[in-house]
C-alpha atoms as a PDB file:
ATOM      1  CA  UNK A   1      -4.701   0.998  47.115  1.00  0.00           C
ATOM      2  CA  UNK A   2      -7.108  -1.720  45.952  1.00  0.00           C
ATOM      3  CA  UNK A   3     -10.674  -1.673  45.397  1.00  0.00           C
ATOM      4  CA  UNK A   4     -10.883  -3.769  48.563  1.00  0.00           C
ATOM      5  CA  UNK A   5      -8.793  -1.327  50.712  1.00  0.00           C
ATOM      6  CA  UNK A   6     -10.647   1.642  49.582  1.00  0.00           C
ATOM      7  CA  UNK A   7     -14.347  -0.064  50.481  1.00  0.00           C
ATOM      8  CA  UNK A   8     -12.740  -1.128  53.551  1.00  0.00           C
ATOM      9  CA  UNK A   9     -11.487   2.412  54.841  1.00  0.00           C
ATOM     10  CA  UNK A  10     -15.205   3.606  53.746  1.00  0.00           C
ATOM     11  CA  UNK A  11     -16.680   1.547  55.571  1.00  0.00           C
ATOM     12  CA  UNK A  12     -14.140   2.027  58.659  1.00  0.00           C
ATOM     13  CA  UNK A  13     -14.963   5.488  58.534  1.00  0.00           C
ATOM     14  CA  UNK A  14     -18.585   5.065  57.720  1.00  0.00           C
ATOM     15  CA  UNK A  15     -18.827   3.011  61.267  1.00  0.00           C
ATOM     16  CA  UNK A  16     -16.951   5.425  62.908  1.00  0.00           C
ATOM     17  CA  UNK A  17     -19.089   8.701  62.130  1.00  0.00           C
ATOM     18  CA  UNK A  18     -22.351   6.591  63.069  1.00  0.00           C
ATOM     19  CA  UNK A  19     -20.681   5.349  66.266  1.00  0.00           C
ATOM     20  CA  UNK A  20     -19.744   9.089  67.116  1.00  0.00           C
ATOM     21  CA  UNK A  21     -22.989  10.493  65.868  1.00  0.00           C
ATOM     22  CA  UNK A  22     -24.956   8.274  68.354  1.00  0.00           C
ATOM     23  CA  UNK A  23     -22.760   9.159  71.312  1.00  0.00           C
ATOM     24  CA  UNK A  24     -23.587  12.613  70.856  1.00  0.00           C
ATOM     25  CA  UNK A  25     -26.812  12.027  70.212  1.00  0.00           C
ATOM     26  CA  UNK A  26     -27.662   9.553  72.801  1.00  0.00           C
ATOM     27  CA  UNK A  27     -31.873  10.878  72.558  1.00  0.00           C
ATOM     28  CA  UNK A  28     -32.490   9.568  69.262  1.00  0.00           C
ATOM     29  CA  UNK A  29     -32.494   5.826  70.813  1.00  0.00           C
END
C-alpha cells in the first residue's frame, strides 16, 4: 500500500462516517 492509497482509504472512510453521521442526525442541519 502506498502513501497515496492509504490517504485515499482515510479519506474514503472519513467521507463515509460524516455522510452516515448526518443521516442519523438529520437535526443538526
Amino acid at each position: 500500500m502506498t502513501i497515496l492509497q492509504g490517504l485515499a482509504i482515510l479519506s474514503g472512510v472519513a467521507i463515509s462516517a460524516y455522510l452516515l453521521y448526518a443521516l442519523f442526525r438529520p437535526e443538526q442541519f
